[in-house]
Protein backbone atom coordinates (compact mmCIF):
# COMPACT_ATOMS: atom_id res chain seq x y z
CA UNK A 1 7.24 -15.74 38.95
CA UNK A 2 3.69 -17.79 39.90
CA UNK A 3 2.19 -14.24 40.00
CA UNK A 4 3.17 -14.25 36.13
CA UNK A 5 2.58 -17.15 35.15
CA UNK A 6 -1.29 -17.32 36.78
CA UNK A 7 -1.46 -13.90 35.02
CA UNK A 8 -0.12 -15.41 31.66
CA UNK A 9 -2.74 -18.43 31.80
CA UNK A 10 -5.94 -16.10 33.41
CA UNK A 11 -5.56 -13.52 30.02
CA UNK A 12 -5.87 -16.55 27.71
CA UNK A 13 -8.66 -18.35 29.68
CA UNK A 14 -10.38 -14.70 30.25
CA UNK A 15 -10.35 -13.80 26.27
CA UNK A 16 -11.18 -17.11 25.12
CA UNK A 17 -14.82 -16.20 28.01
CA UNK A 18 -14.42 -13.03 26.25
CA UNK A 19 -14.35 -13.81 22.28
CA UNK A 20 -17.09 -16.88 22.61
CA UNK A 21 -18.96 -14.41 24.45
CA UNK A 22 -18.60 -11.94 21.85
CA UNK A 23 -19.42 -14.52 19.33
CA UNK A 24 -22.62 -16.21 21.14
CA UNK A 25 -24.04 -13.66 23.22
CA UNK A 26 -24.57 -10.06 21.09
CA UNK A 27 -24.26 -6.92 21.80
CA UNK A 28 -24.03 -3.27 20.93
CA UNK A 29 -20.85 -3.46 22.58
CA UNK A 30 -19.39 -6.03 20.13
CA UNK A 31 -16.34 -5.59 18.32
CA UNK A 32 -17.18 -9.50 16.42
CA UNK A 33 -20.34 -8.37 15.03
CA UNK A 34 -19.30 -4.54 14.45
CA UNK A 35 -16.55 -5.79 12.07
CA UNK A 36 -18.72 -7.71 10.53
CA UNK A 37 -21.73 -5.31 10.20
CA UNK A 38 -19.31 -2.53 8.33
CA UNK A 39 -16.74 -5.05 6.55
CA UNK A 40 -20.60 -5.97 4.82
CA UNK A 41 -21.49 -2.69 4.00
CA UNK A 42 -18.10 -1.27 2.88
CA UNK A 43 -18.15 -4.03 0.81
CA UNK A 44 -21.85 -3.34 -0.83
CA UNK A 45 -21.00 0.04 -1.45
CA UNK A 46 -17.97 -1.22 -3.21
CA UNK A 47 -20.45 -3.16 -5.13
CA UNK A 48 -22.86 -0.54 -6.25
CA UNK A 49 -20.55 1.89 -6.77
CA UNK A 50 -16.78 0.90 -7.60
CA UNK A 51 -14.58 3.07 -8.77
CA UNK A 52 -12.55 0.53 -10.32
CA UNK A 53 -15.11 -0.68 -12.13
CA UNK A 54 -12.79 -3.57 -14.22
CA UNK A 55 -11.94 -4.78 -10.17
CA UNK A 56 -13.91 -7.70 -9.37
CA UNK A 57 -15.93 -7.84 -6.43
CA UNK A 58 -13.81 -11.04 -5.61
CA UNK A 59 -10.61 -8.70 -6.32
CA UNK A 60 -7.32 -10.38 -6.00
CA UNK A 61 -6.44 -11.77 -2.30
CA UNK A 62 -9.60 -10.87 -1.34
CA UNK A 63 -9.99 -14.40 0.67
CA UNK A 64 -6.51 -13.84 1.79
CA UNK A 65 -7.20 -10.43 3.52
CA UNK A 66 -10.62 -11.79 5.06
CA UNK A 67 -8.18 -13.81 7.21
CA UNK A 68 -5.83 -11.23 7.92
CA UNK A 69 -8.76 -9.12 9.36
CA UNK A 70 -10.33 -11.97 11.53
CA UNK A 71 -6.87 -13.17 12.61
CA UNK A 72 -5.52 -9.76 13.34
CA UNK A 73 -8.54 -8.86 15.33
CA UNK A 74 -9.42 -11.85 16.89
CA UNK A 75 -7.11 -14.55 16.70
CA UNK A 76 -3.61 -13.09 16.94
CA UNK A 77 -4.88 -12.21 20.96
CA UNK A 78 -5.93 -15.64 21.39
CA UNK A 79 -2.87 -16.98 20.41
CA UNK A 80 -0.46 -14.98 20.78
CA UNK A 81 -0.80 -11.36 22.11
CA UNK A 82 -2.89 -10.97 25.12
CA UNK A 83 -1.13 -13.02 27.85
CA UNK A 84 2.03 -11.61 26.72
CA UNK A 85 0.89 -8.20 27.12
CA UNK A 86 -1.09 -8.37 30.21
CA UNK A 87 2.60 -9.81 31.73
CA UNK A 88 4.11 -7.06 30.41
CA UNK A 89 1.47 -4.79 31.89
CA UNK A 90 2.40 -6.34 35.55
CA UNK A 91 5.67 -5.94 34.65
CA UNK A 92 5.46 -2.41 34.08
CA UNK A 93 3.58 -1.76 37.15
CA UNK A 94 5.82 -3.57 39.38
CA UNK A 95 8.38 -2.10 38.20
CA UNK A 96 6.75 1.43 38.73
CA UNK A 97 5.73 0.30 42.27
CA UNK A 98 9.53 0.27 43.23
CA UNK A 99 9.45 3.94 42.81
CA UNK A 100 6.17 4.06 44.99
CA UNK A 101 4.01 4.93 41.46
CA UNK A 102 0.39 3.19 42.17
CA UNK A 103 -1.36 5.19 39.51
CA UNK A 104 0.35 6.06 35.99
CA UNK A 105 -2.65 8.54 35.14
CA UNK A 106 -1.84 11.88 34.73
CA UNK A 107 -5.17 13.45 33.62
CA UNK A 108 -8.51 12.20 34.82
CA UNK A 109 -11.02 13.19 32.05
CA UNK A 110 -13.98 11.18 33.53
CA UNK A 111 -15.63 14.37 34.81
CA UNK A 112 -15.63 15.67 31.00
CA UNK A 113 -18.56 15.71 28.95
CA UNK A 114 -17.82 13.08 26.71
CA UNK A 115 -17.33 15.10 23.09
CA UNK A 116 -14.47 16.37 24.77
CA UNK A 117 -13.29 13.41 26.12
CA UNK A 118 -13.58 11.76 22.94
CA UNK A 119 -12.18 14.20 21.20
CA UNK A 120 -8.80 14.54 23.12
CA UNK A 121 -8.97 10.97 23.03
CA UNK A 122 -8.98 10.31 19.46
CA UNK A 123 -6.91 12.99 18.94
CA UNK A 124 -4.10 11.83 21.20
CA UNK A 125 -4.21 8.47 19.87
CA UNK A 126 -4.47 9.35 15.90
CA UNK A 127 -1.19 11.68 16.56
CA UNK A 128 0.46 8.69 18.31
CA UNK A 129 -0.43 6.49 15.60
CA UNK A 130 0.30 8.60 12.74
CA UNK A 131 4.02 9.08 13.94
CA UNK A 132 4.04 5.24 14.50
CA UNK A 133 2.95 4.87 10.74
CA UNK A 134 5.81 7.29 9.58
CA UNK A 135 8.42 5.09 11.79
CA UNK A 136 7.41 2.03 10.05
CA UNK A 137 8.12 3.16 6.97
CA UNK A 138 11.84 4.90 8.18
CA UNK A 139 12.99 2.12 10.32
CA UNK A 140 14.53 -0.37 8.08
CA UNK A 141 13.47 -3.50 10.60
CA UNK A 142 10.19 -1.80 10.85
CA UNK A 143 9.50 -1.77 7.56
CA UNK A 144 10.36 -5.08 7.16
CA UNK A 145 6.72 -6.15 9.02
CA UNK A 146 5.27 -3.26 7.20
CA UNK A 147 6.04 -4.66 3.77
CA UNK A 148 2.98 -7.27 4.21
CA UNK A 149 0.76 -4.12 4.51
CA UNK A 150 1.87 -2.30 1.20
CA UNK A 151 2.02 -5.95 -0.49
CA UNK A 152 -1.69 -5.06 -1.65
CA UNK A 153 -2.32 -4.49 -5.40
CA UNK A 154 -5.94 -4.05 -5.42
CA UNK A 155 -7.25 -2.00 -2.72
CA UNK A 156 -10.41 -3.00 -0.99
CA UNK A 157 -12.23 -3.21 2.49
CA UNK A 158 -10.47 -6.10 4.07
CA UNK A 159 -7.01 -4.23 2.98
CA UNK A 160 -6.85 -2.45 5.94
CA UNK A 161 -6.58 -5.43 7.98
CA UNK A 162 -3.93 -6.96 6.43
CA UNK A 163 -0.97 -6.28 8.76
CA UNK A 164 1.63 -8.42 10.07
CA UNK A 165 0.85 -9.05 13.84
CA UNK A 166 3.82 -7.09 14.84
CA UNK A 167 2.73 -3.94 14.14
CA UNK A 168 -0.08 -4.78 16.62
CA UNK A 169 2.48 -4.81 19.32
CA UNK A 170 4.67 -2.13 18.34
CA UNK A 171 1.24 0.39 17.97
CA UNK A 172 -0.21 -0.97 21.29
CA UNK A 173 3.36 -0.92 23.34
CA UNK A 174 4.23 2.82 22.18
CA UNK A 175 1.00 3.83 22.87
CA UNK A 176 0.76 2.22 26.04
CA UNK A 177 1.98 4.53 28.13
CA UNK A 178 0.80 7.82 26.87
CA UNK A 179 -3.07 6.71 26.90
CA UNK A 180 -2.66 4.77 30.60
CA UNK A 181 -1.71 8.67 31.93
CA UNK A 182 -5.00 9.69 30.85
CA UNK A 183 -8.11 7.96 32.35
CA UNK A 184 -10.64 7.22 29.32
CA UNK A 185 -13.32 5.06 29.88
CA UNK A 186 -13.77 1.32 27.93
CA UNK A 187 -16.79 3.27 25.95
CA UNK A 188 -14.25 5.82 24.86
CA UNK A 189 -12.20 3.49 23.30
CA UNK A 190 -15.22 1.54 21.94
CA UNK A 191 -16.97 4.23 19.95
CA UNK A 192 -13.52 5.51 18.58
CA UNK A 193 -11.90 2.16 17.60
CA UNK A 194 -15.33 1.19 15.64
CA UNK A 195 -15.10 4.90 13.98
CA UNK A 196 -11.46 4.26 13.30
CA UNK A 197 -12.13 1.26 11.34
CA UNK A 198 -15.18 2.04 9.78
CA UNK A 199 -13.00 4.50 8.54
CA UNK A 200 -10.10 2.84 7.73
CA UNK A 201 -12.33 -0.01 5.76
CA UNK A 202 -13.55 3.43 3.40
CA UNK A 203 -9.88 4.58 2.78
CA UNK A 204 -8.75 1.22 1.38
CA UNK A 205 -12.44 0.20 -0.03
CA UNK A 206 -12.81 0.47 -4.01
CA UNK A 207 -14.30 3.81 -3.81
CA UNK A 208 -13.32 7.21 -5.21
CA UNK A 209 -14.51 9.52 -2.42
CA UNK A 210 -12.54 12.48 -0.96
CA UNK A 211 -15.23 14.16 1.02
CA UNK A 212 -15.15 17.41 0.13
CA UNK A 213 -13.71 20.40 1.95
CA UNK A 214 -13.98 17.50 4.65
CA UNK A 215 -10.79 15.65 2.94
CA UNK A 216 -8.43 17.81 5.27
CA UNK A 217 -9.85 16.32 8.42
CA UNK A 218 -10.46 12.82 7.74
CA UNK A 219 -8.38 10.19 5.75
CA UNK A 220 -9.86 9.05 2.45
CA UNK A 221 -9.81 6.34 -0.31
CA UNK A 222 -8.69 9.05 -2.79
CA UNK A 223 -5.56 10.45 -0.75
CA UNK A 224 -4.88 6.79 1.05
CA UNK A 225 -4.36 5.53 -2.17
CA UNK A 226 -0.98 7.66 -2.93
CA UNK A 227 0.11 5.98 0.31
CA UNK A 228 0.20 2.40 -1.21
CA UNK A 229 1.80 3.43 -4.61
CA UNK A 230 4.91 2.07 -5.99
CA UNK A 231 6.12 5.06 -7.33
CA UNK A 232 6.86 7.40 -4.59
CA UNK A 233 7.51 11.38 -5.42
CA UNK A 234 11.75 11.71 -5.19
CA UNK A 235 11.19 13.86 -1.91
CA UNK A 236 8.88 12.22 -0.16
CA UNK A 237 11.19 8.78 -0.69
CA UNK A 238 9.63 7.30 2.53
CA UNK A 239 6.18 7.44 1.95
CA UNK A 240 3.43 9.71 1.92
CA UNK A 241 -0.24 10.33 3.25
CA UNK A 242 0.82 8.71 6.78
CA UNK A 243 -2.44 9.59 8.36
CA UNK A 244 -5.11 6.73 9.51
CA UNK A 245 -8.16 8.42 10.69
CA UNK A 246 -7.42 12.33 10.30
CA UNK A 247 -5.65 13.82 7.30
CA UNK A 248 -4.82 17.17 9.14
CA UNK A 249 -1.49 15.79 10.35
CA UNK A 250 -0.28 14.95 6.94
CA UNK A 251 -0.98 18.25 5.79
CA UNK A 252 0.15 20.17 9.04
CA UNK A 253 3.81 18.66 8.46
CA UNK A 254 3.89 18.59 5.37
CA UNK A 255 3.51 14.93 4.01
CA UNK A 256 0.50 15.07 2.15
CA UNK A 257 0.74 14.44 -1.53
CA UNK A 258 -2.60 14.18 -3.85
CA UNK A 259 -1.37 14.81 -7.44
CA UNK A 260 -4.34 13.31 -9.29
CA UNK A 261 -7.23 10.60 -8.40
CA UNK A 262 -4.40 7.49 -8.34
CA UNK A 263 -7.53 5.74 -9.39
CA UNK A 264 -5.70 3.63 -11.83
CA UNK A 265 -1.93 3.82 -10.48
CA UNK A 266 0.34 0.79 -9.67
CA UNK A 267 0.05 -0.66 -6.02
CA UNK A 268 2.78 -1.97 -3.84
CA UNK A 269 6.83 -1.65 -3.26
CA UNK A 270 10.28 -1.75 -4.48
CA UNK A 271 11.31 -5.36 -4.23
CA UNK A 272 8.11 -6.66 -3.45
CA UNK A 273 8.62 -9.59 -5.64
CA UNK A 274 10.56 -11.10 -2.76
CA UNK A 275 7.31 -11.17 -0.50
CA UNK A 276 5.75 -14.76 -0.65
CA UNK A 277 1.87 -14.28 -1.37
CA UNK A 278 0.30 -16.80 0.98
CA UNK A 279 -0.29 -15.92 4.86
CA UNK A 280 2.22 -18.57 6.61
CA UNK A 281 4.97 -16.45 4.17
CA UNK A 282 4.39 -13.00 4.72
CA UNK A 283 4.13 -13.55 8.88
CA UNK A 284 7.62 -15.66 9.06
CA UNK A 285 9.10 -13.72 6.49
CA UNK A 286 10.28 -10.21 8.31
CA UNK A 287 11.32 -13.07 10.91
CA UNK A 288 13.95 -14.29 8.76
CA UNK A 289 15.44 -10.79 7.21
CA UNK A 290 18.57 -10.00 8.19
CA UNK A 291 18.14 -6.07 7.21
């Protein structure tokens, strides 16, 4: 139990090292001043070239999402998520080590040139996400969390960072797993989490891109938006659009539904009148469902 407990303790002392690090020593490296650097420029080319052009560039919970993005990146870990996890981590492996498992990985890429390894890498974890996303929204006690998410009504950059913290554990613990078996380096998972959200800040941004012939690959503001309207078609009752970084798996099974730009359609849910609009609300209220 010590051996959990010192763990418990070291992960918050070690992030804390790690996030004023982040914040007072740069570097290319750094996920503080990445998010910064493209929330910035999203949000200039929102400026120069809205597509809701009656949105203001303060647009409604804009200050409210700012927070969501900085506390879901930065501060849930501190306070919450990262000594729970790395526990659970220990746990895991102990509990592997009773069968005699040392080493969950499967497939060691290292010797790959790194486009492939980066490629089955963002692949793999896109695919694991995207059926996550669909879950979320079929799971009634998923959804629940997911509500503060779709609670948006005018999309913009910091939009995609408004999540309730428990999706960050339900993402990172089914993923867990899969992505251990395969042994990607930390610059892997650098270069495609900072393409993931520079993406996902462009798919919720006030833009009216689609790419081109490029909009079945990669996720865009014009097809994300169908995601987060109210009005969903009657047989896609779930949702639509699940995709976060690629596209291609929306229209592969069959989910993908662009009937027009959506540049002016309603935003949000069923019900969502019951979701308080402040931050301390929408994180304790999923807690206090009883769906």
């Amino acid at each position: 139990m010590s051996k959990y407990l010192d763990t418990f303790i070291n992960a918050y002392s070690g992030y804390w090292n790690y996030l004023t690090g982040e914040i007072l020593h740069p570097s290319w490296h750094n996920y503080f001043y990445w998010l910064i650097a493209l929330s910035l420029i999203v949000w200039l080319l929102e400026i120069i070239v809205p597509w809701r052009k009656n949105q203001g560039v303060f647009r409604r919970d804009f200050w409210l999402d700012g927070f969501y993005m900085f506390f879901n990146f930065f501060l849930f870990s501190l306070v919450i998520f990262n000594g729970v996890s790395m526990v659970a981590v220990e746990l895991f492996n102990d509990f592997l080590g009773l069968f005699g498992i040392t080493n969950t990985v499967a497939i060691s890429v290292q010797s790959w040139p790194l486009v492939l390894r980066f490629g089955l890498a963002f692949i793999l974890a896109d695919f694991i996400q995207w059926n996550v996303h669909r879950t979320l929204h079929r799971v009634p006690w998923m959804w629940e969390f997911h509500k503060v998410h779709h609670s948006v009504k005018e999309m913009g950059f910091a939009a995609h960072l408004r999540f309730h913290w428990m999706e960050s554990v339900i993402y990172k613990t089914i993923q867990y797993i899969p992505l251990a078996m395969i042994g990607f380096g930390i610059e892997d998972y650098f270069i495609m989490h900072i393409f993931a959200v520079a993406v996902g800040h462009l798919n919720h941004a006030n833009l009216g891109w689609d790419y081109g012939p490029l909009k079945y690959i990669f996720n865009n503001p014009r097809m994300h938006i169908w995601h987060h309207a109210k009005e969903l078609p009657a047989d896609h009752k779930y949702g639509v659009n699940y995709g976060l970084t690629f596209s291609f798996w929306d229209y592969i099974f069959g989910s993908a539904y662009v009937p027009t730009d959506g540049r002016d359609i309603e935003l949000g849910f069923a019900g969502e009148e019951s979701l308080p609009d402040d931050f301390i609300g929408q994180v304790t209220y999923p807690l206090s469902r009883k769906s």
